[in-house]
PDB file of N, CA and C in Angstrom:
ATOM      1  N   UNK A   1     168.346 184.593  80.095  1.00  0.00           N
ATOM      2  CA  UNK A   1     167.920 183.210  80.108  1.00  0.00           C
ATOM      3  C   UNK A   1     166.636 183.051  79.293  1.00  0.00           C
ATOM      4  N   UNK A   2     166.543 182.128  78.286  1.00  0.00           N
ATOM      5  CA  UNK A   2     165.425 181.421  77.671  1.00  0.00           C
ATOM      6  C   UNK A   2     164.494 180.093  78.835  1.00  0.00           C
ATOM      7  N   UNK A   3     163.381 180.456  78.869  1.00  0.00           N
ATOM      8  CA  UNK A   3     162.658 179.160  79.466  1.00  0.00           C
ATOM      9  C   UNK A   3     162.431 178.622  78.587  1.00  0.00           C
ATOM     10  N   UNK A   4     162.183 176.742  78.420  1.00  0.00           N
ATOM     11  CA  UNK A   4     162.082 175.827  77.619  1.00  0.00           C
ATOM     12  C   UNK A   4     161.354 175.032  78.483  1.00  0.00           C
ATOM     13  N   UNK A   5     159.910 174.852  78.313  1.00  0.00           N
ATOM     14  CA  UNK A   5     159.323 173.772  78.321  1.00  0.00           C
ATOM     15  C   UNK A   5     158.999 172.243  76.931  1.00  0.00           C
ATOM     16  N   UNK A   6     158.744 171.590  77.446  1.00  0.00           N
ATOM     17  CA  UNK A   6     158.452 170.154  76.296  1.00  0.00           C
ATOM     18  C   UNK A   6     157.609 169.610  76.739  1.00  0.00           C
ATOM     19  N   UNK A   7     156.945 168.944  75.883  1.00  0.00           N
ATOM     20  CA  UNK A   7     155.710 168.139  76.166  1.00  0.00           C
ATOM     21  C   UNK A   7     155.551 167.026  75.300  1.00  0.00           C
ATOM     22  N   UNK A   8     155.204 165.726  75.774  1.00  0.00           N
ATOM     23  CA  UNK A   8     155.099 164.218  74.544  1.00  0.00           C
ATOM     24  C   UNK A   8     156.685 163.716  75.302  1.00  0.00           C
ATOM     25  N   UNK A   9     157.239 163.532  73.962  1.00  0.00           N
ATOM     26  CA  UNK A   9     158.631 162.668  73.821  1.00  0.00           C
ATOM     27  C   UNK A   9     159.568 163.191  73.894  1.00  0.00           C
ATOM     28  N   UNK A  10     159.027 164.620  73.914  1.00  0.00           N
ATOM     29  CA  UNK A  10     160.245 165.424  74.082  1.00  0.00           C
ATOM     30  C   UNK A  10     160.450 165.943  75.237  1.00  0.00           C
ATOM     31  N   UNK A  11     159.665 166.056  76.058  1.00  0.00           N
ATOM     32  CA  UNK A  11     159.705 165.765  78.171  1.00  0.00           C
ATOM     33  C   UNK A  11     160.623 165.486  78.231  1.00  0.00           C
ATOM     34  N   UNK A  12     161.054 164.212  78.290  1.00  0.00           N
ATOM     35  CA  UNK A  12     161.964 163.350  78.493  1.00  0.00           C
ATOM     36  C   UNK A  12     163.529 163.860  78.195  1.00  0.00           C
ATOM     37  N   UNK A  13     163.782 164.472  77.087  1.00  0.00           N
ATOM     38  CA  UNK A  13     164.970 165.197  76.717  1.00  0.00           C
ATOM     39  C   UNK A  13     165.299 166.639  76.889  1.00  0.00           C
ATOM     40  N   UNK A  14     164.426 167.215  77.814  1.00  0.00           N
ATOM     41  CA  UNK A  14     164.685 168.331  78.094  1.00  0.00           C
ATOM     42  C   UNK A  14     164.650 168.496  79.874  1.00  0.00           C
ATOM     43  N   UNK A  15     165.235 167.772  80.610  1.00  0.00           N
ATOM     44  CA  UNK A  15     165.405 168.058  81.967  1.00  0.00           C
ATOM     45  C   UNK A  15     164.280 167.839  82.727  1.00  0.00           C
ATOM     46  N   UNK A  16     163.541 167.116  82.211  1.00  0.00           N
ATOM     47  CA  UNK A  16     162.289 167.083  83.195  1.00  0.00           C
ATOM     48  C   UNK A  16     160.973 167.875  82.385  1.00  0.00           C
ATOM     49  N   UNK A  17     160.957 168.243  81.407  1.00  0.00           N
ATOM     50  CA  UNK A  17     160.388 169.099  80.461  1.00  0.00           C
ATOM     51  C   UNK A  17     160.108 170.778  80.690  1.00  0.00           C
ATOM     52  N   UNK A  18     161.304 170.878  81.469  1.00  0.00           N
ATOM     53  CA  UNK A  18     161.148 172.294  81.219  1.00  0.00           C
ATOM     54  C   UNK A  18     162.672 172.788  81.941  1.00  0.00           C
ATOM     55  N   UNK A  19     163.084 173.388  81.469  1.00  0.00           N
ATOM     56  CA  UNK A  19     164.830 174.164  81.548  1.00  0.00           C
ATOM     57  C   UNK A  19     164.522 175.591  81.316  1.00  0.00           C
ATOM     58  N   UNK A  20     165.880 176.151  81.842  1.00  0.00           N
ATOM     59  CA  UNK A  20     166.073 177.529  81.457  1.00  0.00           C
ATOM     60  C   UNK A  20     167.726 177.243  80.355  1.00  0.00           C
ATOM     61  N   UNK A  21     167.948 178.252  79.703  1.00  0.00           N
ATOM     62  CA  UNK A  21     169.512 177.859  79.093  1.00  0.00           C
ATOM     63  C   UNK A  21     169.741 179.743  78.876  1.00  0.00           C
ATOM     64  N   UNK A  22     170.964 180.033  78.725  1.00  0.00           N
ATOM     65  CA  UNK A  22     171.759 180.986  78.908  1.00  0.00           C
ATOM     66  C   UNK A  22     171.908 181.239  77.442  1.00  0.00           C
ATOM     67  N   UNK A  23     171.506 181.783  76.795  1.00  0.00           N
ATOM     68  CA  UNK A  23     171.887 181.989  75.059  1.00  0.00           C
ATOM     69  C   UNK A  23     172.542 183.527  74.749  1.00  0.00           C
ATOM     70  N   UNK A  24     173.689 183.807  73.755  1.00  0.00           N
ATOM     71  CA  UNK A  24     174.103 184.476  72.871  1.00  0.00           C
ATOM     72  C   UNK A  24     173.018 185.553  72.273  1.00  0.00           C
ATOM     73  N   UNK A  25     173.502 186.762  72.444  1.00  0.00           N
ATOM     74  CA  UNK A  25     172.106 187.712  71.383  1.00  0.00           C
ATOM     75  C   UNK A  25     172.314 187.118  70.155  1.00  0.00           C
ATOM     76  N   UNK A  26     171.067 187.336  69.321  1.00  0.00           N
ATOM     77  CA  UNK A  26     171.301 186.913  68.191  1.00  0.00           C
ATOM     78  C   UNK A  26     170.859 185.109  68.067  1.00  0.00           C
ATOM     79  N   UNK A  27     170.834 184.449  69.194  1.00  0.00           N
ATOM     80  CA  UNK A  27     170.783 183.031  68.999  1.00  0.00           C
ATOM     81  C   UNK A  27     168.954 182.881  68.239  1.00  0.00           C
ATOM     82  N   UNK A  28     168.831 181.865  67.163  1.00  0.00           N
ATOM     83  CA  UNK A  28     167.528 181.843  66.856  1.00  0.00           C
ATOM     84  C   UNK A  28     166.933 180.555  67.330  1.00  0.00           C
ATOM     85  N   UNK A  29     165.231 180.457  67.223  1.00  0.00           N
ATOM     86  CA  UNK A  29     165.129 178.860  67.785  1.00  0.00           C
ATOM     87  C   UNK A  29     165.501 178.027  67.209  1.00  0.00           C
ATOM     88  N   UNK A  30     166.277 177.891  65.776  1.00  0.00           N
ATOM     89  CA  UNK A  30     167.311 176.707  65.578  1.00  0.00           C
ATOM     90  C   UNK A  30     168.104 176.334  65.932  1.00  0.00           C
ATOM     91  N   UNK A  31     168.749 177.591  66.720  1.00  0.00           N
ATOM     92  CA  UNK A  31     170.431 177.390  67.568  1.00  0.00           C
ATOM     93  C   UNK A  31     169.718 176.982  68.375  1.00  0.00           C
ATOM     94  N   UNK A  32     168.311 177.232  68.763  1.00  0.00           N
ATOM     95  CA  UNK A  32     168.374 176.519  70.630  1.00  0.00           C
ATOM     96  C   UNK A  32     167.818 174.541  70.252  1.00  0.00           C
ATOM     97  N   UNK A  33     166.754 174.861  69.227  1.00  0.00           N
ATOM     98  CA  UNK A  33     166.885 173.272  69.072  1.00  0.00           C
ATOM     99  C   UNK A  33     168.134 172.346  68.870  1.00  0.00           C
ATOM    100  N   UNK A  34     169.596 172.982  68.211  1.00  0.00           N
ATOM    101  CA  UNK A  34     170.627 172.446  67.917  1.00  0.00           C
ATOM    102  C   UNK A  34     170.850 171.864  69.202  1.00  0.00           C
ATOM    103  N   UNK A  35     171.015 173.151  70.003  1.00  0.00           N
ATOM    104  CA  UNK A  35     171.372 173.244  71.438  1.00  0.00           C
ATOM    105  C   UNK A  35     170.860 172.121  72.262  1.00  0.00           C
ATOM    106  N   UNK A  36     169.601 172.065  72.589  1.00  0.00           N
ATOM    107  CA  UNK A  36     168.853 171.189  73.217  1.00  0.00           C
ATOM    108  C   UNK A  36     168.304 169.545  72.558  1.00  0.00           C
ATOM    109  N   UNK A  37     168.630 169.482  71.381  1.00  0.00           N
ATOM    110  CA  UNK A  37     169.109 168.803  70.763  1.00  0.00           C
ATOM    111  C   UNK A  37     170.065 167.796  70.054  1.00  0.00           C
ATOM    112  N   UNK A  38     171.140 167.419  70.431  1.00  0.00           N
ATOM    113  CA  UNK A  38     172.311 167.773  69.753  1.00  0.00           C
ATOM    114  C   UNK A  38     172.483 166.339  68.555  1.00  0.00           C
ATOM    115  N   UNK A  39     171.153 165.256  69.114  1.00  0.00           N
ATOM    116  CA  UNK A  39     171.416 164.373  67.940  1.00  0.00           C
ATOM    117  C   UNK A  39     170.685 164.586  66.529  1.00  0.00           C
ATOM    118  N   UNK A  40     170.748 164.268  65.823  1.00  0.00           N
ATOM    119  CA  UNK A  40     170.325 164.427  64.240  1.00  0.00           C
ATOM    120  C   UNK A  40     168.647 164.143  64.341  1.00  0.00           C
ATOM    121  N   UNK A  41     168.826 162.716  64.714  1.00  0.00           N
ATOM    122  CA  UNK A  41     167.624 161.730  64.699  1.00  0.00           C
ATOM    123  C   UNK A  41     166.673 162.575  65.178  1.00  0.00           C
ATOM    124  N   UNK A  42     167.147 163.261  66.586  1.00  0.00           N
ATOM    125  CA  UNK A  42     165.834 163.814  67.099  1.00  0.00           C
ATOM    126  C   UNK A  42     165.280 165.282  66.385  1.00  0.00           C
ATOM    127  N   UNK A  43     166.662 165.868  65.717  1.00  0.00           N
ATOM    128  CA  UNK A  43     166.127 167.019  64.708  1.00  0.00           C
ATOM    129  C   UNK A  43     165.471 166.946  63.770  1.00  0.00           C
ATOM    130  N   UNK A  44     165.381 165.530  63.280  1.00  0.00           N
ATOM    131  CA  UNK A  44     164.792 165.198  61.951  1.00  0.00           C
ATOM    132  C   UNK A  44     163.137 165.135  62.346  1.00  0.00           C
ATOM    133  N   UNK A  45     163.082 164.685  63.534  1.00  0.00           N
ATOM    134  CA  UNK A  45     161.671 164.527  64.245  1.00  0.00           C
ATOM    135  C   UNK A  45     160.953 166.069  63.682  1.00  0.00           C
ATOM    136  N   UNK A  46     161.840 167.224  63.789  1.00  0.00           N
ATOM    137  CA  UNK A  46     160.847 168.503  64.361  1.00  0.00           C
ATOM    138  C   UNK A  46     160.743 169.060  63.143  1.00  0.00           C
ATOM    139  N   UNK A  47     162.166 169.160  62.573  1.00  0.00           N
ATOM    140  CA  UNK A  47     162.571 169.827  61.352  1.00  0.00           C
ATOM    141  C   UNK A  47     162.473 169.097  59.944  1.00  0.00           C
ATOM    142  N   UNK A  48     161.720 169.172  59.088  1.00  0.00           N
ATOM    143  CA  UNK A  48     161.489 167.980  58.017  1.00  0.00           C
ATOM    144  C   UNK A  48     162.901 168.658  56.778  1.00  0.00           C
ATOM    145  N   UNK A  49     163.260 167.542  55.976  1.00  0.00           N
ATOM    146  CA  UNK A  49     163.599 167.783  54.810  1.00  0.00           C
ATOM    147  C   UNK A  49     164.220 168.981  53.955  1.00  0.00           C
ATOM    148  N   UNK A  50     163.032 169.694  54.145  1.00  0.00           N
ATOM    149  CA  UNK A  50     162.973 171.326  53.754  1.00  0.00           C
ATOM    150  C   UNK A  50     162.796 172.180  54.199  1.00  0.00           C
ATOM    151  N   UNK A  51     163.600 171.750  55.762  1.00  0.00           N
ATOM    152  CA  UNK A  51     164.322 172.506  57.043  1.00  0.00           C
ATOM    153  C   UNK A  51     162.757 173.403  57.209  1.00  0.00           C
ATOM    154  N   UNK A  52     161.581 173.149  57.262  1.00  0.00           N
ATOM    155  CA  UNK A  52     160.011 173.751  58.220  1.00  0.00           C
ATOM    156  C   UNK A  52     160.089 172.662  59.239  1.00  0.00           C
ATOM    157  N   UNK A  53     159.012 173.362  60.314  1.00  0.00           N
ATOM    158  CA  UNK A  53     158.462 172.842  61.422  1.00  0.00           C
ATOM    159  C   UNK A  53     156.974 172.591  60.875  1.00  0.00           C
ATOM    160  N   UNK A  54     156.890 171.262  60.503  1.00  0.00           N
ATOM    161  CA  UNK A  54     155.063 170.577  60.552  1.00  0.00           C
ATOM    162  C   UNK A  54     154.537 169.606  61.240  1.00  0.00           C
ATOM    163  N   UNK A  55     155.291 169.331  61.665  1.00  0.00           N
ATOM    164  CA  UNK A  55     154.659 167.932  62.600  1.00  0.00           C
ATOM    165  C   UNK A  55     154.399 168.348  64.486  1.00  0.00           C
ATOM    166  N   UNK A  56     155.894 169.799  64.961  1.00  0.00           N
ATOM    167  CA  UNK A  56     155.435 169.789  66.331  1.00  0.00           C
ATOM    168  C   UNK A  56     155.296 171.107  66.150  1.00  0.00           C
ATOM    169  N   UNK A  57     154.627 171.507  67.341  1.00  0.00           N
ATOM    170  CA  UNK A  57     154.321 173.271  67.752  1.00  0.00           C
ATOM    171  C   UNK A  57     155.355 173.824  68.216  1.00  0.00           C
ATOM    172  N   UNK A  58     156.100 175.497  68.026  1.00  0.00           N
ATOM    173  CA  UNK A  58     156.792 175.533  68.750  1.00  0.00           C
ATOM    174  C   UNK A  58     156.453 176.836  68.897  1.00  0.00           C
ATOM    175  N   UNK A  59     156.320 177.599  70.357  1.00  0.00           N
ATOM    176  CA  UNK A  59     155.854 178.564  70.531  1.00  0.00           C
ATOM    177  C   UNK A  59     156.577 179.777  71.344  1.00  0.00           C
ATOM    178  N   UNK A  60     156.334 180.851  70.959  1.00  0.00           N
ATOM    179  CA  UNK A  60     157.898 181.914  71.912  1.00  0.00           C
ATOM    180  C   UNK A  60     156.441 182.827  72.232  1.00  0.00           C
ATOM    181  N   UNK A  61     157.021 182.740  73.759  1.00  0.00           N
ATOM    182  CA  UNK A  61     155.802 183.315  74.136  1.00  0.00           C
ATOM    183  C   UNK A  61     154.252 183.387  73.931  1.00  0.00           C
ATOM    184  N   UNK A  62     153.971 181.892  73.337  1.00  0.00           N
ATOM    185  CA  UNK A  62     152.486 182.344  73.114  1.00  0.00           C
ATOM    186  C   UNK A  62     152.352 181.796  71.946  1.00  0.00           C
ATOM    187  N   UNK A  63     153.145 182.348  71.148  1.00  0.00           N
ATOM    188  CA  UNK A  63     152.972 182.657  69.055  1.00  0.00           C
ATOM    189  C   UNK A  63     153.771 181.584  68.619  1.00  0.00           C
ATOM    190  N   UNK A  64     152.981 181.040  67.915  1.00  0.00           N
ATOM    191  CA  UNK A  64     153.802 179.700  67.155  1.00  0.00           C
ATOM    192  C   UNK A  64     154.859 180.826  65.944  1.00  0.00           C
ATOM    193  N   UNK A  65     155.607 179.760  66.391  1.00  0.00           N
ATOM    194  CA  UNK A  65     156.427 180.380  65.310  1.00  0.00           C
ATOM    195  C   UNK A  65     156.680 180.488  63.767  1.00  0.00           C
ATOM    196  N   UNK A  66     155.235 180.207  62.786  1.00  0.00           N
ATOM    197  CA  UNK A  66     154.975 179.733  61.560  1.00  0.00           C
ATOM    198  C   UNK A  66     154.247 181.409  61.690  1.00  0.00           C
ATOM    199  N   UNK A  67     154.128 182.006  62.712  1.00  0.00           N
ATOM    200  CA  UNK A  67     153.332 183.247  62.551  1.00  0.00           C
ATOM    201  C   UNK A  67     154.324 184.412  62.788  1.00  0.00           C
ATOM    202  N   UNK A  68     155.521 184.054  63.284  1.00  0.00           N
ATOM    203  CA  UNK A  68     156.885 184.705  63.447  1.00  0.00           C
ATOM    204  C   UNK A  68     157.969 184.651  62.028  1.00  0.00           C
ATOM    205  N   UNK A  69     159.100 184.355  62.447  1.00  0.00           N
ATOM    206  CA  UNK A  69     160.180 184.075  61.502  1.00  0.00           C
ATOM    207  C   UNK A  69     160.679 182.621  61.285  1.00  0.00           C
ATOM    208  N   UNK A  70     159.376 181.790  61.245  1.00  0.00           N
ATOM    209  CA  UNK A  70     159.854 180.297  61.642  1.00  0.00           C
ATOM    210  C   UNK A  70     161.219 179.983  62.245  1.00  0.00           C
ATOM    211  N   UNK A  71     161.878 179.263  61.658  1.00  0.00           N
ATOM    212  CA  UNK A  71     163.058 178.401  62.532  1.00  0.00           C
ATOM    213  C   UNK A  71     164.219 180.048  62.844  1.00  0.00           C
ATOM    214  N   UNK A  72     163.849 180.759  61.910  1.00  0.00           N
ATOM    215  CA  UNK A  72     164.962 182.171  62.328  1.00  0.00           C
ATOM    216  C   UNK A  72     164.431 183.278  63.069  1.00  0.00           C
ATOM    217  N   UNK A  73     163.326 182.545  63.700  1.00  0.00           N
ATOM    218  CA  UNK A  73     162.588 183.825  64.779  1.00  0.00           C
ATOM    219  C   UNK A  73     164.088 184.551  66.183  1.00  0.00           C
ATOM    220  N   UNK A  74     164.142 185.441  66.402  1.00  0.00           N
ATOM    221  CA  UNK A  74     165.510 185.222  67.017  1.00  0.00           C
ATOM    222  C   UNK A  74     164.564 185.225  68.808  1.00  0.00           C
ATOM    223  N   UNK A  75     165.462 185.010  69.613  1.00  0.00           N
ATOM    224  CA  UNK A  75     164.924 184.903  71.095  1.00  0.00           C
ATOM    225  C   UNK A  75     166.108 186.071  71.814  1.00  0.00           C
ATOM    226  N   UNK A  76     165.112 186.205  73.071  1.00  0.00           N
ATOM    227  CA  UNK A  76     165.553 187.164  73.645  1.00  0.00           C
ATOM    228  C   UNK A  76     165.893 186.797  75.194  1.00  0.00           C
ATOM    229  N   UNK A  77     166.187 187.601  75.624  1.00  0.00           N
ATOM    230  CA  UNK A  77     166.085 187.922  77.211  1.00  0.00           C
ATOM    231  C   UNK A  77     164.809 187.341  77.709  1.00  0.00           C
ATOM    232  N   UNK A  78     164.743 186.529  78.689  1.00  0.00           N
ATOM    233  CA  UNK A  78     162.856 186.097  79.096  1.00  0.00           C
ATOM    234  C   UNK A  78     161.964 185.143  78.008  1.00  0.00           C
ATOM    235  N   UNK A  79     162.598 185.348  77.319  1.00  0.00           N
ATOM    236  CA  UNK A  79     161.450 184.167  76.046  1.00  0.00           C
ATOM    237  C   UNK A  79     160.859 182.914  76.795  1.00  0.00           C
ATOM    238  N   UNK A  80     159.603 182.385  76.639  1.00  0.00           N
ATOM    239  CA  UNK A  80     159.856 181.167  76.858  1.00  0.00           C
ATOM    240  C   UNK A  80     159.132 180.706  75.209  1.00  0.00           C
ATOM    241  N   UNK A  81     159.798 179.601  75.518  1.00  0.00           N
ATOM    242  CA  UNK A  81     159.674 178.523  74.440  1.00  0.00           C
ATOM    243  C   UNK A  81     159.120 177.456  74.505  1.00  0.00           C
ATOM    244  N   UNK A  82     158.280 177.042  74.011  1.00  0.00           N
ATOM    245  CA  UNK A  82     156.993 175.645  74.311  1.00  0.00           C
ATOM    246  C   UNK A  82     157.208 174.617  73.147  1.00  0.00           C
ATOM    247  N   UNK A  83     157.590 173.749  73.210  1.00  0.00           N
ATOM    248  CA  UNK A  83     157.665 172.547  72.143  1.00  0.00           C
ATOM    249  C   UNK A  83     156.511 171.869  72.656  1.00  0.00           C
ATOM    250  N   UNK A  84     155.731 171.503  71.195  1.00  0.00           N
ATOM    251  CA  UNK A  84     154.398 170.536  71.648  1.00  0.00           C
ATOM    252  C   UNK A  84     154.652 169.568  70.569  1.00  0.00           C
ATOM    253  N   UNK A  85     153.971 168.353  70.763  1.00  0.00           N
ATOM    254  CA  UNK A  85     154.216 167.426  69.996  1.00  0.00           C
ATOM    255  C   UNK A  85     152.577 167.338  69.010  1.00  0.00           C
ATOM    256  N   UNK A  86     152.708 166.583  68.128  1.00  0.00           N
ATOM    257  CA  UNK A  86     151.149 166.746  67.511  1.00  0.00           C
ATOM    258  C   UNK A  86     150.377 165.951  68.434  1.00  0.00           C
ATOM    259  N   UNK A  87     149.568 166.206  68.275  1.00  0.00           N
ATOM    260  CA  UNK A  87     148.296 165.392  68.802  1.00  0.00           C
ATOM    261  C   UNK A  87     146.951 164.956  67.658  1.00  0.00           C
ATOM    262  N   UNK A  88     146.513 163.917  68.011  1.00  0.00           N
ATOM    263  CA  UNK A  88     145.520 163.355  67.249  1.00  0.00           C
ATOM    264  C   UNK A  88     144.197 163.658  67.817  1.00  0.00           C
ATOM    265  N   UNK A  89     142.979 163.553  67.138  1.00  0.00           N
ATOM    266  CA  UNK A  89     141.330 163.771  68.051  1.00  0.00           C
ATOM    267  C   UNK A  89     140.611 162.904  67.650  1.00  0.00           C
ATOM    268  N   UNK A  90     139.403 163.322  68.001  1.00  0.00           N
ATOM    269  CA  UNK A  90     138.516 162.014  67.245  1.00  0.00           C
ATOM    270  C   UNK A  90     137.348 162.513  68.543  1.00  0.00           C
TER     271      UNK A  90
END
């Protein structure tokens, strides 16, 4: 089992903002965004154009995944997975 938490707008589409899901060896965090995902609109949110993650955080265990194998980082047994949305400061 993968844990999946969400946070922002994406709470809302993930069970309360946080799930477990049953994944395939081999599945990467694109199969699980597909997965947890399944409309376009909301993939277009995470995934831009030229298929990177820049606008939300997404983290496996800790490590964003721009410091991993971005969208082909693969997941394992126990992973958890953190979707964050951007945030602004000031």
């Amino acid at each position: 089992m993968v844990k999946v938490k969400a946070f922002g707008p994406f709470r809302r589409l993930v069970a309360k903002g946080e799930t477990e899901i049953e994944l395939k060896a081999g599945t990467s965090v694109h199969d699980l965004l597909s997965i947890l995902f399944p409309s376009r609109e909301i993939q277009k949110e995470i995934i831009d154009e030229k298929g990177d993650v820049d606008t939300v955080a997404i983290l496996k265990n800790g490590r964003h995944i721009q410091s991993l194998e971005e969208l082909f980082t693969p997941l394992e047994e126990g992973d958890e997975i953190v979707i964050v949305p951007p945030s602004g400061g000031g």
